[in-house]
PDB file of N, CA and C in Angstrom:
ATOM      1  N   UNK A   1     -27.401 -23.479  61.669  1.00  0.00           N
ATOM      2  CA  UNK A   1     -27.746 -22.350  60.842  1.00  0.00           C
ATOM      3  C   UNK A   1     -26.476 -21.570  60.562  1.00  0.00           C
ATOM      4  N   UNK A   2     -26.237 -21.408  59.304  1.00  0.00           N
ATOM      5  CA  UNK A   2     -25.406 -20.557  58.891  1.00  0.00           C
ATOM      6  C   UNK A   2     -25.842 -18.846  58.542  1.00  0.00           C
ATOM      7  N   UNK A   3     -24.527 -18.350  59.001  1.00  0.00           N
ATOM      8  CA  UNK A   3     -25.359 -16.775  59.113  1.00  0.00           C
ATOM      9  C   UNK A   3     -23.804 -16.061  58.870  1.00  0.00           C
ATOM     10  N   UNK A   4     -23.978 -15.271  57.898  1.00  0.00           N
ATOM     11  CA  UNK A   4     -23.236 -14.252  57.028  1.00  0.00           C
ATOM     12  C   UNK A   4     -23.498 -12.915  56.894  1.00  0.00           C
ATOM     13  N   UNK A   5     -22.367 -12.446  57.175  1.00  0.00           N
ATOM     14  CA  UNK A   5     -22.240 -10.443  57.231  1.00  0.00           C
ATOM     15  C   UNK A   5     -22.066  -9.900  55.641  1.00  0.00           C
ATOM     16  N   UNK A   6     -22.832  -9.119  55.118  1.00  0.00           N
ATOM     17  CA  UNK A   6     -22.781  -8.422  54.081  1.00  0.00           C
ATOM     18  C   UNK A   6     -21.277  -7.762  54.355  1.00  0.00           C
ATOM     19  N   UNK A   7     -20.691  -7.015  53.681  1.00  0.00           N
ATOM     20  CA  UNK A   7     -19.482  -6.110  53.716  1.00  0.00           C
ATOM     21  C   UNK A   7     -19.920  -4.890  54.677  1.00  0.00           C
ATOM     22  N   UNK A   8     -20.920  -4.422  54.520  1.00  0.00           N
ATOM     23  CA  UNK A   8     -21.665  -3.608  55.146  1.00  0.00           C
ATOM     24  C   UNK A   8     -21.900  -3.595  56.979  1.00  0.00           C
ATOM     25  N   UNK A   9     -22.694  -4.802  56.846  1.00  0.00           N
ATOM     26  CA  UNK A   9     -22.671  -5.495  57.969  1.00  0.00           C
ATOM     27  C   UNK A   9     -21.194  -5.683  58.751  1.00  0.00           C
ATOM     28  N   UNK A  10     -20.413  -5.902  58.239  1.00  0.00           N
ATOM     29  CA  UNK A  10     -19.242  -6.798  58.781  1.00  0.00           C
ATOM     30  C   UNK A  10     -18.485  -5.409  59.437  1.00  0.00           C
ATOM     31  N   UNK A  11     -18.584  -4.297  58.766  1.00  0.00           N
ATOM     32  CA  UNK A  11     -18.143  -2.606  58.785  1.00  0.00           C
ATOM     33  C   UNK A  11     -18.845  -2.434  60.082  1.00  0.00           C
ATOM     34  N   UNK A  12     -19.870  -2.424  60.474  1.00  0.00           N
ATOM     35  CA  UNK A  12     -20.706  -2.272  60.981  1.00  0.00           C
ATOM     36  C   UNK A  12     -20.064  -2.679  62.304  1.00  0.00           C
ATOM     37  N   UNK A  13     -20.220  -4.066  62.594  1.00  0.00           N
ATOM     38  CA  UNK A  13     -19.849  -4.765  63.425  1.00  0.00           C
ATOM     39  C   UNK A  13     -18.577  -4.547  63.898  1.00  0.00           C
ATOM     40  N   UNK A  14     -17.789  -4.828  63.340  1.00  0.00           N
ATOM     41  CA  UNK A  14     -16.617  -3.599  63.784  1.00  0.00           C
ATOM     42  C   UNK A  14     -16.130  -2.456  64.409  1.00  0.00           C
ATOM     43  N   UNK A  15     -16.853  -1.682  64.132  1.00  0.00           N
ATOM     44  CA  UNK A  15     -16.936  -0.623  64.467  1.00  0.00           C
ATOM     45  C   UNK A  15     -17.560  -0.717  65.618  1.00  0.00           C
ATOM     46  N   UNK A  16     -18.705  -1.589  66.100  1.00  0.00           N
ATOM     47  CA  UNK A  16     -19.382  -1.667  67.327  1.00  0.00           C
ATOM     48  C   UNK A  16     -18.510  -2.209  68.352  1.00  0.00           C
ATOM     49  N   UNK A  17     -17.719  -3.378  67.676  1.00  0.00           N
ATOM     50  CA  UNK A  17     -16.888  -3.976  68.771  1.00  0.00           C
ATOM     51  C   UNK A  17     -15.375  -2.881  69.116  1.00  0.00           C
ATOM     52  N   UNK A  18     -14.838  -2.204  68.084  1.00  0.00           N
ATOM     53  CA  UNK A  18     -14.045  -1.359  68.570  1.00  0.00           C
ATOM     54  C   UNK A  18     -14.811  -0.008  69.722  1.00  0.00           C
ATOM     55  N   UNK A  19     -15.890   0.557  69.836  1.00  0.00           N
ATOM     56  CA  UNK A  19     -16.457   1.252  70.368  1.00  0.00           C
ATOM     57  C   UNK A  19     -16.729   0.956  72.074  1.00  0.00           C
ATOM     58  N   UNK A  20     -17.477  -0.451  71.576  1.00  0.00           N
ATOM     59  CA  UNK A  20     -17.282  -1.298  72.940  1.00  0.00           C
ATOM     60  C   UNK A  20     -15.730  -1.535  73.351  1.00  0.00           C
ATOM     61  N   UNK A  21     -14.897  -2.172  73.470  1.00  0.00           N
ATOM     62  CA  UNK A  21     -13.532  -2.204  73.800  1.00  0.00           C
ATOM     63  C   UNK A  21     -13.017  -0.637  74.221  1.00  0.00           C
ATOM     64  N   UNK A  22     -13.277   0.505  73.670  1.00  0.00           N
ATOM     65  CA  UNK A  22     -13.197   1.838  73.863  1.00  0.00           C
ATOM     66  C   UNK A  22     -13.778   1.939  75.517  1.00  0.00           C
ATOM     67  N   UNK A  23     -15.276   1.627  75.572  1.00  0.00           N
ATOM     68  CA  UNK A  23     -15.885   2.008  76.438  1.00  0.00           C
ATOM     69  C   UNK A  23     -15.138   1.126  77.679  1.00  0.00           C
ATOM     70  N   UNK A  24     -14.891  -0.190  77.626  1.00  0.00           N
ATOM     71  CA  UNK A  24     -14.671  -1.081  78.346  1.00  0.00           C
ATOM     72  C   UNK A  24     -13.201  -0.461  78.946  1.00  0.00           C
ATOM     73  N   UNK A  25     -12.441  -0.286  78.331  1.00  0.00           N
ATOM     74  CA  UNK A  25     -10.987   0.816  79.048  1.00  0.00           C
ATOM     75  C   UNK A  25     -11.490   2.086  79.327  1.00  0.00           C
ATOM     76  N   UNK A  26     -12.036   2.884  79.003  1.00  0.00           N
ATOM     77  CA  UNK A  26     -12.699   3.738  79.981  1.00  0.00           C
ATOM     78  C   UNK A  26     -13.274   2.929  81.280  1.00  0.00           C
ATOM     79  N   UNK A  27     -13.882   2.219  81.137  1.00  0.00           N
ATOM     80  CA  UNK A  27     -14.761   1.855  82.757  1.00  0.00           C
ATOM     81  C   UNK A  27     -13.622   1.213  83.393  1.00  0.00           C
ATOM     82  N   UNK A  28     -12.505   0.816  83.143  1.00  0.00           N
ATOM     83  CA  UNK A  28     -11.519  -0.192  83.847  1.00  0.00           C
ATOM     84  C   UNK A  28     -10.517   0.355  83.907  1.00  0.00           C
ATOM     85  N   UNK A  29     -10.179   1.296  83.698  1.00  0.00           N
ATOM     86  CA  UNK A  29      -8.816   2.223  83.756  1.00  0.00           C
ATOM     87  C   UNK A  29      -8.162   2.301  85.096  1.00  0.00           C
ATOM     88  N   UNK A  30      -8.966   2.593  85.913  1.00  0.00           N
ATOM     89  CA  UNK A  30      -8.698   2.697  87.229  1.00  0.00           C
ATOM     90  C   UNK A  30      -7.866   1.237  87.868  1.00  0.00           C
ATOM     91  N   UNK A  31      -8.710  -0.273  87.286  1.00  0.00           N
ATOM     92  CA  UNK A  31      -8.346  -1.197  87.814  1.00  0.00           C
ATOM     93  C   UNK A  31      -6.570  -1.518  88.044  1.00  0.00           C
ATOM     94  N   UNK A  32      -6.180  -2.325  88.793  1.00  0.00           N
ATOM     95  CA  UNK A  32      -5.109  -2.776  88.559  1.00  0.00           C
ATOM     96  C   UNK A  32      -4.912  -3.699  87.215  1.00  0.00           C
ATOM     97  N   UNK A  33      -3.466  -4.183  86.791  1.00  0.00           N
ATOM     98  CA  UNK A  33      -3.345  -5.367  86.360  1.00  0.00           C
ATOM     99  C   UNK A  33      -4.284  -6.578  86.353  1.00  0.00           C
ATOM    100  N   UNK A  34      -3.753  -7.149  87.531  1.00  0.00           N
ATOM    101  CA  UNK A  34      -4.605  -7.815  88.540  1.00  0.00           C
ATOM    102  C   UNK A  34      -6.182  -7.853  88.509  1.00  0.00           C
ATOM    103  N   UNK A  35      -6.510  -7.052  88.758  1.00  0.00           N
ATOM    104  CA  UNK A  35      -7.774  -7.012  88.707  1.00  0.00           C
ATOM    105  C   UNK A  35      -8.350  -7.170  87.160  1.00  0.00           C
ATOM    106  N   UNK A  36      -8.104  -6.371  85.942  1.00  0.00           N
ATOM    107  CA  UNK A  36      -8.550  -6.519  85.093  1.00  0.00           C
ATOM    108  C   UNK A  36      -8.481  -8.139  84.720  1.00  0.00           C
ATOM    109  N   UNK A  37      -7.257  -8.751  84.988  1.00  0.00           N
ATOM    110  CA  UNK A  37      -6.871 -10.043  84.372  1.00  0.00           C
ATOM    111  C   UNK A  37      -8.313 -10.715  85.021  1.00  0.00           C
ATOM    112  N   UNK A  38      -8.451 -10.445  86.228  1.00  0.00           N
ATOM    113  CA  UNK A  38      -9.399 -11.371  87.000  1.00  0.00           C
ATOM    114  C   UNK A  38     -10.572 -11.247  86.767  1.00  0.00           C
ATOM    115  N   UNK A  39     -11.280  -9.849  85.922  1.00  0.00           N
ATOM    116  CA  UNK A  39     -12.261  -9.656  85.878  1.00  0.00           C
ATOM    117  C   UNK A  39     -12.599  -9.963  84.444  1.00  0.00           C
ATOM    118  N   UNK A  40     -11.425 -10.105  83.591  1.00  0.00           N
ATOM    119  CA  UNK A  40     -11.883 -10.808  82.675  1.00  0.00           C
ATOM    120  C   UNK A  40     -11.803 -11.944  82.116  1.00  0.00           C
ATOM    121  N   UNK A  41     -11.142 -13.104  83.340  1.00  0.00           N
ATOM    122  CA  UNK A  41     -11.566 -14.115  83.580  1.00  0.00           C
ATOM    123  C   UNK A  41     -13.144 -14.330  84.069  1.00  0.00           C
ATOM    124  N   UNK A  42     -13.940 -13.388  85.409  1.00  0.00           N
ATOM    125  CA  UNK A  42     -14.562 -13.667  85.411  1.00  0.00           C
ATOM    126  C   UNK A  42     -15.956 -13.608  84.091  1.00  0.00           C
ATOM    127  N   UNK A  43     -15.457 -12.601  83.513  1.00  0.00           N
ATOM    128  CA  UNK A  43     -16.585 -12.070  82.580  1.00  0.00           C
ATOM    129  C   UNK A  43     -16.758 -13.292  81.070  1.00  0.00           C
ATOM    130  N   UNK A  44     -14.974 -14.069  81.210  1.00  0.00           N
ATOM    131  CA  UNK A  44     -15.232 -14.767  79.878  1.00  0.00           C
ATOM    132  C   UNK A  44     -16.048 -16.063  80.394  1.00  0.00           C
ATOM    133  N   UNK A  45     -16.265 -16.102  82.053  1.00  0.00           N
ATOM    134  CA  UNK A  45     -16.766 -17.201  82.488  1.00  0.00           C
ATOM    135  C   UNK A  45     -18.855 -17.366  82.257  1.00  0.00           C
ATOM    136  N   UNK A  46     -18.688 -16.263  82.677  1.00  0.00           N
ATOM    137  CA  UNK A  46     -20.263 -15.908  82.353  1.00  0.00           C
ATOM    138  C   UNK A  46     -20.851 -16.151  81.135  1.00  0.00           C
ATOM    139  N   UNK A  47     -20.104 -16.072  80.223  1.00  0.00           N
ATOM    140  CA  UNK A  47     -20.372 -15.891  78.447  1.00  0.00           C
ATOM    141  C   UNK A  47     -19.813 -16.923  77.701  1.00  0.00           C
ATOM    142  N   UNK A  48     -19.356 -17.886  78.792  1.00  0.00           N
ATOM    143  CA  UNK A  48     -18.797 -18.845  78.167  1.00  0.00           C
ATOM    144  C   UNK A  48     -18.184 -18.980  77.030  1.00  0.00           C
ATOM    145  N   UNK A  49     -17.264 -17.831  77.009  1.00  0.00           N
ATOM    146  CA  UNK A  49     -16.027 -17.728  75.636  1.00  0.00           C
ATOM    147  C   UNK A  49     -14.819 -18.107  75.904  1.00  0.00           C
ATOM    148  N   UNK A  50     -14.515 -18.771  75.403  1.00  0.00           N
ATOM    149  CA  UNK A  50     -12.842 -19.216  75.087  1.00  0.00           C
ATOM    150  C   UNK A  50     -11.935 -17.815  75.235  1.00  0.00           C
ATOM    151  N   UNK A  51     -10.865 -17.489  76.170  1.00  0.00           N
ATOM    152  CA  UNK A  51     -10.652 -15.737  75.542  1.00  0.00           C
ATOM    153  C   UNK A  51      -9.181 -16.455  74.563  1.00  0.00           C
ATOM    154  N   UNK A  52      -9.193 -15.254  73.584  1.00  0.00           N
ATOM    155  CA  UNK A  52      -7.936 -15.661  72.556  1.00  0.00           C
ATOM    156  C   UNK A  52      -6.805 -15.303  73.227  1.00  0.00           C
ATOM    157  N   UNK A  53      -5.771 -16.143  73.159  1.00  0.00           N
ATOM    158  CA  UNK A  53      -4.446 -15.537  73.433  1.00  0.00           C
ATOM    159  C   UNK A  53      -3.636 -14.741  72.530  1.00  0.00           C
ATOM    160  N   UNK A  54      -2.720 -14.196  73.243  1.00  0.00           N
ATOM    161  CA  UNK A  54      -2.141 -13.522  71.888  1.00  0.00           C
ATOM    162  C   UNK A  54      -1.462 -12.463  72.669  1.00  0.00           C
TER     163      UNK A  54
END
């Protein structure tokens, strides 16, 4: 199944994922290095995502 974001949509979405990422350094601020690296190894493990490099 193919599935497509209006312009609207796509704005949308965006904005949700920058909000989330916002929230996500708020809750992890505290962590070390270390720890974040590890925790978001564990988290890309759960969700089974590829994480991007870069």
């Amino acid at each position: 199944m193919l599935v497509r974001l209006t312009p609207e949509g796509r704005r949308f979405a965006e904005g949700c994922a920058a909000e989330i990422g916002r929230r996500v350094i708020g809750l992890t601020d505290h962590l070390s290095a270390a720890q974040r690296a590890q925790l978001t190894q564990l988290a890309t493990a759960l969700v089974g995502v590829r994480p991007v490099s870069g």
